[in-house]
PDB file of N, CA and C in Angstrom:
ATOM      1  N   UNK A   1     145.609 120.654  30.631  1.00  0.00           N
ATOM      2  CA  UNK A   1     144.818 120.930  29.445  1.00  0.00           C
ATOM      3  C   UNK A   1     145.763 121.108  28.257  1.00  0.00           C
ATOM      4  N   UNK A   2     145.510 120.180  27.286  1.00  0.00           N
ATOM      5  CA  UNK A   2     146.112 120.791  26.105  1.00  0.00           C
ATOM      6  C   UNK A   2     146.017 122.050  25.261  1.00  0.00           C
ATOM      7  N   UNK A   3     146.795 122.237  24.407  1.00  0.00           N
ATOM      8  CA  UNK A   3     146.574 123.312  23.561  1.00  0.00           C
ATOM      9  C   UNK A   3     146.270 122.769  22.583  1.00  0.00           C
ATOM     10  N   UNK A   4     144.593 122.549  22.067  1.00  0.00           N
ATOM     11  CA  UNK A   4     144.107 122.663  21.196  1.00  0.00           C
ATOM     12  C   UNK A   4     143.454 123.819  19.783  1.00  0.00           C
ATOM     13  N   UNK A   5     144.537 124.397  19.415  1.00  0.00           N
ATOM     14  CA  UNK A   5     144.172 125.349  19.339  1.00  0.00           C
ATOM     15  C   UNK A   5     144.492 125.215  17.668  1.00  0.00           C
ATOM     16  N   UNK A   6     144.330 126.223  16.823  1.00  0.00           N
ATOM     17  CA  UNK A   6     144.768 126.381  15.292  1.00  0.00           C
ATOM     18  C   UNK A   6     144.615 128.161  15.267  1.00  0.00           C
ATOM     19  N   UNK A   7     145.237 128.502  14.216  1.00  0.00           N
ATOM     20  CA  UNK A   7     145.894 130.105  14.307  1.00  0.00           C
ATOM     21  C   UNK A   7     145.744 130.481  12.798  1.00  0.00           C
ATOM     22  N   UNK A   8     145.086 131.274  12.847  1.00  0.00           N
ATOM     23  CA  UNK A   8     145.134 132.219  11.239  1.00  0.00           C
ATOM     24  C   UNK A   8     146.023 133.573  11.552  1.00  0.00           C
ATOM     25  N   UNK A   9     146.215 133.514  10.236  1.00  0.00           N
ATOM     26  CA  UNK A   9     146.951 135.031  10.168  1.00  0.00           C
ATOM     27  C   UNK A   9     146.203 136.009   9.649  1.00  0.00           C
ATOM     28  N   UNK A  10     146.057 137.183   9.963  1.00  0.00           N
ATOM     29  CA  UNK A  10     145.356 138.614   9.489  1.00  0.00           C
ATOM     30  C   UNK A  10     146.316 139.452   8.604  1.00  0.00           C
ATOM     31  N   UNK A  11     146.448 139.575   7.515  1.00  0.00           N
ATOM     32  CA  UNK A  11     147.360 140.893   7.251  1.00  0.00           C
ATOM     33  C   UNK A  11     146.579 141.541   5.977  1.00  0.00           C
ATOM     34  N   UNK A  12     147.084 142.776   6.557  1.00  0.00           N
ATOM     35  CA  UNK A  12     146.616 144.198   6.532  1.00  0.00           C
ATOM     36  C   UNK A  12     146.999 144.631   4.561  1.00  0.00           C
ATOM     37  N   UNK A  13     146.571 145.731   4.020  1.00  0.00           N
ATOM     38  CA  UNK A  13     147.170 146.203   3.199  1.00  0.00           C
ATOM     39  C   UNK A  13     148.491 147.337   3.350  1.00  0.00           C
ATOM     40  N   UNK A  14     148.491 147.276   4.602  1.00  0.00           N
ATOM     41  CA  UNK A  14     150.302 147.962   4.783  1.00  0.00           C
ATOM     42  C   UNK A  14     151.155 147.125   5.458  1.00  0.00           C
ATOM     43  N   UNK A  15     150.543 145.948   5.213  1.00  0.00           N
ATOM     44  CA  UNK A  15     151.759 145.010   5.943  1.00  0.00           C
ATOM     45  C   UNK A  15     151.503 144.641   7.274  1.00  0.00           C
ATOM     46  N   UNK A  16     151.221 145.175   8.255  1.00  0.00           N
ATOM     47  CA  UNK A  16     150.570 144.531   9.299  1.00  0.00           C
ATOM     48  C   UNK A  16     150.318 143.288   9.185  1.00  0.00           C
ATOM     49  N   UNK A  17     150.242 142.559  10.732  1.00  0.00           N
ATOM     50  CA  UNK A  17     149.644 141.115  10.605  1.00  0.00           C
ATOM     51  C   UNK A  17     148.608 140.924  11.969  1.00  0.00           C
ATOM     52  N   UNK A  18     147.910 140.245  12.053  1.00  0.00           N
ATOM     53  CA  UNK A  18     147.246 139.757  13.485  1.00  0.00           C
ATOM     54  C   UNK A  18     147.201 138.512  13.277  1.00  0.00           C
ATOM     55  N   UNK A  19     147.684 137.601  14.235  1.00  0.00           N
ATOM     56  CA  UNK A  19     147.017 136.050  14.569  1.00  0.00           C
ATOM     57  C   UNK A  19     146.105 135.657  15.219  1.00  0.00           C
ATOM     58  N   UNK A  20     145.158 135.008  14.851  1.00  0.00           N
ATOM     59  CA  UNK A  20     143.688 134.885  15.669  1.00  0.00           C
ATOM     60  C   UNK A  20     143.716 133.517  15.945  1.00  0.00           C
ATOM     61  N   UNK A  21     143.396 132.763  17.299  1.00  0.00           N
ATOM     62  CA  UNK A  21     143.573 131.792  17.499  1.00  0.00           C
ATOM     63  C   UNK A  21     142.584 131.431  17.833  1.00  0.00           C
ATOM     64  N   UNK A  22     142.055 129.966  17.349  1.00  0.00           N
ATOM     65  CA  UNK A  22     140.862 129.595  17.497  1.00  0.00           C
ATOM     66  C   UNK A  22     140.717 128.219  17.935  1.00  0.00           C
ATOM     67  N   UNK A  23     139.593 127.624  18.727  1.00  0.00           N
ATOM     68  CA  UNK A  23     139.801 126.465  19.288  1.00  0.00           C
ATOM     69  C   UNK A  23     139.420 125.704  17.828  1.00  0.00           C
ATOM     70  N   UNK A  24     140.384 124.484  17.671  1.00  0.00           N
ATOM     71  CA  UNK A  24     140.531 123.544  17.117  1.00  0.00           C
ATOM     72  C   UNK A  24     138.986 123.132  16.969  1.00  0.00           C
ATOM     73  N   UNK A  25     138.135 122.776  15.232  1.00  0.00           N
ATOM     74  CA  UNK A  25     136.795 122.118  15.092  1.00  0.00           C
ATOM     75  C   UNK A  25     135.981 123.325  15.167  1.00  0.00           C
ATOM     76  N   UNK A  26     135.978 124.655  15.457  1.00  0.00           N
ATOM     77  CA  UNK A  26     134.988 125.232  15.441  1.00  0.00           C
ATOM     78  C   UNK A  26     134.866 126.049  13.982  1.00  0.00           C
ATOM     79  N   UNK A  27     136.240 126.683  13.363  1.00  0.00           N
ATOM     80  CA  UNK A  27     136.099 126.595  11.633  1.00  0.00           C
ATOM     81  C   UNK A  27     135.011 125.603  10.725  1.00  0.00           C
ATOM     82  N   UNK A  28     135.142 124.199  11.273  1.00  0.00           N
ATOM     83  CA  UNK A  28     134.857 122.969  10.430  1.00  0.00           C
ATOM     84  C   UNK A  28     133.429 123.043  10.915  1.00  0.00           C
ATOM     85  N   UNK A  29     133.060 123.660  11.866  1.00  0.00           N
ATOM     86  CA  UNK A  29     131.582 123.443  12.151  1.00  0.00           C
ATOM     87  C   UNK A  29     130.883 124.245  11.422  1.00  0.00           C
ATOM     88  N   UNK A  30     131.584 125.118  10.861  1.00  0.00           N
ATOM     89  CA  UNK A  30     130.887 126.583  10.313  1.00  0.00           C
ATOM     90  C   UNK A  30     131.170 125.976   8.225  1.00  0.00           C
ATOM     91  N   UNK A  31     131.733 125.382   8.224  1.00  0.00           N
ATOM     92  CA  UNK A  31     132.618 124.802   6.977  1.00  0.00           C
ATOM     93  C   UNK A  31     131.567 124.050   5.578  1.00  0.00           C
ATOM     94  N   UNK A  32     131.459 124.563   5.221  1.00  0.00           N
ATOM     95  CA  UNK A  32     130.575 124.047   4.105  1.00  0.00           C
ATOM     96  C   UNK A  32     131.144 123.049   2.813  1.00  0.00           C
ATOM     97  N   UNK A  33     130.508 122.284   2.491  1.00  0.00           N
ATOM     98  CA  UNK A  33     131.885 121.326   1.229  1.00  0.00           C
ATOM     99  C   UNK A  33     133.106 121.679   0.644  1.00  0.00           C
ATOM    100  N   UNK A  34     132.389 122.620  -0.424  1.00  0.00           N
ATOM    101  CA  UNK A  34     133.706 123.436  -0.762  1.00  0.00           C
ATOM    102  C   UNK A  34     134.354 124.260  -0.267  1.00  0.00           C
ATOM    103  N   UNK A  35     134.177 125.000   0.917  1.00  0.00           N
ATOM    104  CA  UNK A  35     134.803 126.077   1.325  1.00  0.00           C
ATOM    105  C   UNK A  35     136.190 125.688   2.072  1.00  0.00           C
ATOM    106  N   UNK A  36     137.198 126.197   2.432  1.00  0.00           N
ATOM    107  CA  UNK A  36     138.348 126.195   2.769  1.00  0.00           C
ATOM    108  C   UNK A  36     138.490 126.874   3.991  1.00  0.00           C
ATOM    109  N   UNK A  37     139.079 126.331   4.886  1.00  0.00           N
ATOM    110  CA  UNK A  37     138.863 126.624   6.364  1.00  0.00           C
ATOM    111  C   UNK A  37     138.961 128.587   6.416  1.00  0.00           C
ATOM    112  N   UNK A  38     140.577 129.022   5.069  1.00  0.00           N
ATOM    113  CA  UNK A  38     140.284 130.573   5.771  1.00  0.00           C
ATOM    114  C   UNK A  38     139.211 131.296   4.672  1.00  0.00           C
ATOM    115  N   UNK A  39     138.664 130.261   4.026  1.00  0.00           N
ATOM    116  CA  UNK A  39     137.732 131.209   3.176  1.00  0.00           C
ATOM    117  C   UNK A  39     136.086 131.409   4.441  1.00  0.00           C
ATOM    118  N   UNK A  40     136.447 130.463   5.234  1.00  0.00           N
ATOM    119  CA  UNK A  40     135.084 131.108   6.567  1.00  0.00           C
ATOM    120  C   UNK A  40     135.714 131.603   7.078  1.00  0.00           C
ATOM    121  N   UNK A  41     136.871 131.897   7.338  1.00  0.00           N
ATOM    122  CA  UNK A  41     136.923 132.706   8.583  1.00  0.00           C
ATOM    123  C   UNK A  41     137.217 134.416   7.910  1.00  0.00           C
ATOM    124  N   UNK A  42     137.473 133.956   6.911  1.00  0.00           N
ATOM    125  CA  UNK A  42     136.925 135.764   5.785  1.00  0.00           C
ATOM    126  C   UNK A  42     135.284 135.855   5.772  1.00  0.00           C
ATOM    127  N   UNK A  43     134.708 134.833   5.628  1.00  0.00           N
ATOM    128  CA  UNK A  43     133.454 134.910   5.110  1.00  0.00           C
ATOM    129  C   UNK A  43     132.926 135.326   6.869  1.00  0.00           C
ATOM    130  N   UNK A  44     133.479 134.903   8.131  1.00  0.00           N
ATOM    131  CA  UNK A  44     132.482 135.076   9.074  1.00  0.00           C
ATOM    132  C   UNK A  44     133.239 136.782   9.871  1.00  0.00           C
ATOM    133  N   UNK A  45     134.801 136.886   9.164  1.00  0.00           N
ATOM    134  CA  UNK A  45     135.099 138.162   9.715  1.00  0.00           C
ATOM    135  C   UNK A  45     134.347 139.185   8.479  1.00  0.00           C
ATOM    136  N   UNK A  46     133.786 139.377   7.485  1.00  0.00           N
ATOM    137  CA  UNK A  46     133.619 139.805   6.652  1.00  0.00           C
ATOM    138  C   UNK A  46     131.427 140.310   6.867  1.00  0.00           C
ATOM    139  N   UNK A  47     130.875 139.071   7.286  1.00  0.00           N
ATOM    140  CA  UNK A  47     130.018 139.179   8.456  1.00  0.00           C
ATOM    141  C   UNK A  47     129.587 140.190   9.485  1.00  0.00           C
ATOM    142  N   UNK A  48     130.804 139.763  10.811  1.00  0.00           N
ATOM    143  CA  UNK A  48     130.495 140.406  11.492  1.00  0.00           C
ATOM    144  C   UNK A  48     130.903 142.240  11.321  1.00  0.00           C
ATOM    145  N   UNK A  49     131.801 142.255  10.326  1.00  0.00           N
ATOM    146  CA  UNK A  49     132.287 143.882   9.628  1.00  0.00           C
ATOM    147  C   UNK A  49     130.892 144.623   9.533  1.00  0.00           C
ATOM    148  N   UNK A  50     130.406 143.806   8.080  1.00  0.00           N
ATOM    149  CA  UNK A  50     128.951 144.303   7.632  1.00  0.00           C
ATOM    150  C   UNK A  50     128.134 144.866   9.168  1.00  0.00           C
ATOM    151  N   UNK A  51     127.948 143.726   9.951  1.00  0.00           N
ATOM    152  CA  UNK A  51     126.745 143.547  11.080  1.00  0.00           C
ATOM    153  C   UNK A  51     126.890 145.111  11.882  1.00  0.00           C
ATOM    154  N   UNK A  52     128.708 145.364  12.048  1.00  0.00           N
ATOM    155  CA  UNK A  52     129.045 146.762  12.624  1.00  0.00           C
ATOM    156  C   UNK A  52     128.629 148.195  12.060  1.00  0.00           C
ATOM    157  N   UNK A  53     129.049 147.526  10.903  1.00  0.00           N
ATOM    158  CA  UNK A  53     128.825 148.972  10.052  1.00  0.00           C
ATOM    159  C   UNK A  53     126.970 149.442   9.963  1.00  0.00           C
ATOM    160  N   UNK A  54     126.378 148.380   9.436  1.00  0.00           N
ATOM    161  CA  UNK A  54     124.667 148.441   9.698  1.00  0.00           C
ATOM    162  C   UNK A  54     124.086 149.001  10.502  1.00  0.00           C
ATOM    163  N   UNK A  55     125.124 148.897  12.353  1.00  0.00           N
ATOM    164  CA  UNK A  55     124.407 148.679  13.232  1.00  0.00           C
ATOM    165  C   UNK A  55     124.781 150.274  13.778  1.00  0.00           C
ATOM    166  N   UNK A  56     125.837 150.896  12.793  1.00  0.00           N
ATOM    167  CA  UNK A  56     126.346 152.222  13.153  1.00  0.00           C
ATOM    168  C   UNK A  56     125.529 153.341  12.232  1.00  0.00           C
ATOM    169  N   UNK A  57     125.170 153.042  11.415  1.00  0.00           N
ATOM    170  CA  UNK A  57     123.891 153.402  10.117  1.00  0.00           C
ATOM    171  C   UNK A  57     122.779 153.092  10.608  1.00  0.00           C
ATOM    172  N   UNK A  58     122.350 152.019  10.842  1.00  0.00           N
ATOM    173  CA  UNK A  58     121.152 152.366  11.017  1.00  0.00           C
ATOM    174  C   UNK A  58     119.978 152.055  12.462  1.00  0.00           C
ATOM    175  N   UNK A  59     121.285 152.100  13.241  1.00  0.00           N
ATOM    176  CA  UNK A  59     120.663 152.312  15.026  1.00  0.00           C
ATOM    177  C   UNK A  59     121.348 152.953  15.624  1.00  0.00           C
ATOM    178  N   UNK A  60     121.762 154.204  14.765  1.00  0.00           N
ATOM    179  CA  UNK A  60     122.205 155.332  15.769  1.00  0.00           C
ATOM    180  C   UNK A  60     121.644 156.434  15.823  1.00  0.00           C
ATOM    181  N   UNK A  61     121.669 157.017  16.679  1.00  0.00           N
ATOM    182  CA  UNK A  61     121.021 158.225  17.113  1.00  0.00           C
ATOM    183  C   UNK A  61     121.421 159.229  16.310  1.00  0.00           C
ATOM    184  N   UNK A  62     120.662 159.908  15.532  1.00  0.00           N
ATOM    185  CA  UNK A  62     121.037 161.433  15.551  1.00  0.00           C
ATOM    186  C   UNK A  62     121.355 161.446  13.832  1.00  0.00           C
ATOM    187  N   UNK A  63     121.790 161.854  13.222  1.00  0.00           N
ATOM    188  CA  UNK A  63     122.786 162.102  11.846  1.00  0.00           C
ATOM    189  C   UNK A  63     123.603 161.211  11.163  1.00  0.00           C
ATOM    190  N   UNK A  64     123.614 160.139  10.537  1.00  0.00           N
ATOM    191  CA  UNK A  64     124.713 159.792   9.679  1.00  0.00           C
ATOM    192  C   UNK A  64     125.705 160.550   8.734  1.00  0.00           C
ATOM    193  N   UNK A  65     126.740 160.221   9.086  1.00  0.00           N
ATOM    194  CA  UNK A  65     127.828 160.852   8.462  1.00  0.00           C
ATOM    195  C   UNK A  65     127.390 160.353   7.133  1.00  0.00           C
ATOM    196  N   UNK A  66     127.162 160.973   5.387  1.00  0.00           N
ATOM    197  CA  UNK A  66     127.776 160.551   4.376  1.00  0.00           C
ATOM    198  C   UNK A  66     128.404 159.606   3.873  1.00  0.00           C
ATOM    199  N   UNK A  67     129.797 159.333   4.458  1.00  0.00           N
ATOM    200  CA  UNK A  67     130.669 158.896   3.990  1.00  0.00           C
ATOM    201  C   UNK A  67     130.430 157.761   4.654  1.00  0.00           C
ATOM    202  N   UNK A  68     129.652 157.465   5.746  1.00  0.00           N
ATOM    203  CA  UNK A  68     129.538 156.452   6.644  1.00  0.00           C
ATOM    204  C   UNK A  68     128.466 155.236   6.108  1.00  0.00           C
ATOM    205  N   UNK A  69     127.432 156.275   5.629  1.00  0.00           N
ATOM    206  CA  UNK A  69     126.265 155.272   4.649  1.00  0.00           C
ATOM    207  C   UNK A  69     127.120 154.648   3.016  1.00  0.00           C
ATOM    208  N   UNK A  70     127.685 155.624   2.718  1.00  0.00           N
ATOM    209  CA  UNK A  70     128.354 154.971   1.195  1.00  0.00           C
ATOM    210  C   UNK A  70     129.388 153.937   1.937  1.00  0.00           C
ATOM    211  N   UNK A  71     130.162 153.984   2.947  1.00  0.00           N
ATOM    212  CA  UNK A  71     131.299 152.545   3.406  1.00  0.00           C
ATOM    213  C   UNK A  71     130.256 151.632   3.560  1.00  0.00           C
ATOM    214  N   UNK A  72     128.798 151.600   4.519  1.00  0.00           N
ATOM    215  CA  UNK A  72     127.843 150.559   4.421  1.00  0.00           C
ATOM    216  C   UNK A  72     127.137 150.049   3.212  1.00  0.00           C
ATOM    217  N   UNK A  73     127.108 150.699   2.201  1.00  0.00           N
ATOM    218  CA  UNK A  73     126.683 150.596   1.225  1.00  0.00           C
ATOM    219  C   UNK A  73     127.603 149.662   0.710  1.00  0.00           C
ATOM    220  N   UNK A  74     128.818 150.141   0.369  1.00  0.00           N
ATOM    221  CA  UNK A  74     129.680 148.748  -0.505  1.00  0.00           C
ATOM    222  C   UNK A  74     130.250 148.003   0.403  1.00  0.00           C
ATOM    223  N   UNK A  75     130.302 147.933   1.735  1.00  0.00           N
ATOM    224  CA  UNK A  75     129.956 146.550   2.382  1.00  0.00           C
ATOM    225  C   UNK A  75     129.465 145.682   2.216  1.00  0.00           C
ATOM    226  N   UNK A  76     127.772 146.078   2.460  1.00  0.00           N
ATOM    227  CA  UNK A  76     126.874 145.471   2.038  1.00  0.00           C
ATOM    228  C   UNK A  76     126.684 144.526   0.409  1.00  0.00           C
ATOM    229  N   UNK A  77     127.368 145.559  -0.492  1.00  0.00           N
ATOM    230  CA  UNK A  77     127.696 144.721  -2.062  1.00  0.00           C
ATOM    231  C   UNK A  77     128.466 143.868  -1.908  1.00  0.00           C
ATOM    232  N   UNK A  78     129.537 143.888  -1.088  1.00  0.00           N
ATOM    233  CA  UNK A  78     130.610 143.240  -1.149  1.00  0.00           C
ATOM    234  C   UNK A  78     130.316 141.665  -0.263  1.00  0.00           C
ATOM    235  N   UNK A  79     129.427 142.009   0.357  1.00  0.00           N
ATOM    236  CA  UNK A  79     129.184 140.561   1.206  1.00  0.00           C
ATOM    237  C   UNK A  79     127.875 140.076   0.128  1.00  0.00           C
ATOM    238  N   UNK A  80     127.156 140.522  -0.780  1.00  0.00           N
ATOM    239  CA  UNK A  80     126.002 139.725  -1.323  1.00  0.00           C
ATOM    240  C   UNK A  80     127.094 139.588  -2.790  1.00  0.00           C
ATOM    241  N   UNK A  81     127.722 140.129  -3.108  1.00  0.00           N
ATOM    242  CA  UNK A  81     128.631 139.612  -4.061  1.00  0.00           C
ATOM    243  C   UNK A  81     129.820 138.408  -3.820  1.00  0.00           C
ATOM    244  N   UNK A  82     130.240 138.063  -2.443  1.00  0.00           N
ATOM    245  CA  UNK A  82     130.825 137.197  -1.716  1.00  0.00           C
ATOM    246  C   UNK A  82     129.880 136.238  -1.720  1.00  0.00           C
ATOM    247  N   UNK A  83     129.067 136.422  -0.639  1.00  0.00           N
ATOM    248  CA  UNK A  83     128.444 135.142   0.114  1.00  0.00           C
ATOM    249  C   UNK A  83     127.344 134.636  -0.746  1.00  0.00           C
ATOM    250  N   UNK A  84     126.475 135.601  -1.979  1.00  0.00           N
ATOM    251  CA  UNK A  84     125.730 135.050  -2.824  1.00  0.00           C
ATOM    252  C   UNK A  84     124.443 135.409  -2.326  1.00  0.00           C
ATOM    253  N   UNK A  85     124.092 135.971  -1.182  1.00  0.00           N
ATOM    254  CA  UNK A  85     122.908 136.840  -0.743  1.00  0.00           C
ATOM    255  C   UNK A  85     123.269 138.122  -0.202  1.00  0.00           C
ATOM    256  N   UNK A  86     121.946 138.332   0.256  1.00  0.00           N
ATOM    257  CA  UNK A  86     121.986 139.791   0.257  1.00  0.00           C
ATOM    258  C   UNK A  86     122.123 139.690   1.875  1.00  0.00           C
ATOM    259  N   UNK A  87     122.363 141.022   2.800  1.00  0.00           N
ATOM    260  CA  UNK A  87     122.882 141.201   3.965  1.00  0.00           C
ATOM    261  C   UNK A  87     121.373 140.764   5.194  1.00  0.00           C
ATOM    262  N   UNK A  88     120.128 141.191   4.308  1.00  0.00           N
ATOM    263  CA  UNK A  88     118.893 141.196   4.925  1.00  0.00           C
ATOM    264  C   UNK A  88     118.502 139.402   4.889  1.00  0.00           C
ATOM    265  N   UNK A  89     118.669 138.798   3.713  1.00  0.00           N
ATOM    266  CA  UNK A  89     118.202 137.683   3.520  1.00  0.00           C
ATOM    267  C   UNK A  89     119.805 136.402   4.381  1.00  0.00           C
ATOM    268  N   UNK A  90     120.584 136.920   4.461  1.00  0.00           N
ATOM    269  CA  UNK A  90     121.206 136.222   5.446  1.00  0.00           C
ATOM    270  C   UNK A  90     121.246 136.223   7.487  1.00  0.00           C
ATOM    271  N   UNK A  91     120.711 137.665   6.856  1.00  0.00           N
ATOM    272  CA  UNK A  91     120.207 137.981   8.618  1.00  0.00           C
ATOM    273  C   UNK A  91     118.605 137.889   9.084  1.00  0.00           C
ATOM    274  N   UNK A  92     117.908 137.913   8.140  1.00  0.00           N
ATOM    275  CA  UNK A  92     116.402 137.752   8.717  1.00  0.00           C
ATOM    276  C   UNK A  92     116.349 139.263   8.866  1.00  0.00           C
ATOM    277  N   UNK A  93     116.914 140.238   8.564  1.00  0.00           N
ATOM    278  CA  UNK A  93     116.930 141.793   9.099  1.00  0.00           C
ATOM    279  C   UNK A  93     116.590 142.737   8.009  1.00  0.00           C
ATOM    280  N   UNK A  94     115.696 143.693   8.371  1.00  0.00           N
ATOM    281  CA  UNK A  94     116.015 144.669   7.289  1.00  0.00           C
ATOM    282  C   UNK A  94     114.980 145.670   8.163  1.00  0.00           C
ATOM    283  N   UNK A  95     115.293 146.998   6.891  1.00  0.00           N
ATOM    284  CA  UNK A  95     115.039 148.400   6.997  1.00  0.00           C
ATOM    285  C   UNK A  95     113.590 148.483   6.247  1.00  0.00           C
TER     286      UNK A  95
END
């Protein structure tokens, strides 16, 4: 089997890095005209962030932390200011 593979880099605001390796064609499937292979793979890690944070707000048991609804909150801005919709109208989901 070959190694078909292609590799992004992750880095951090303290310098850190992660490489994420991905099978070769599956970026391009997700890839829209203009977009640029790592502007999806921000746009789909940026995604599934939101989907976590939502899903820790608002299907958990018991109390939300404060500080936990305001990080979902400008998540949430930050992906309808990115992606050009809102978090509900890209997921079919809402509250």
């Amino acid at each position: 089997m070959t190694d078909d593979t292609v590799t992004y880099t992750i880095e951090g605001p303290d310098g850190d890095s992660d490489d994420l390796e991905l099978p070769s064609g599956l970026v391009e499937l997700l890839q829209e005209e203009d977009d640029t292979r790592p502007t999806v793979v921000g746009d789909m890690a940026l995604i599934s962030l939101v989907q976590q944070v939502h899903g820790a707000v608002h299907h958990a048991q018991g109390e939300v932390d404060p500080e936990l609804e305001s990080i979902e909150e400008r998540a949430r801005e930050q992906f309808e200011e990115r992606l050009g919709i809102s978090f509900e109208q890209a997921t079919g989901h809402s509250h």
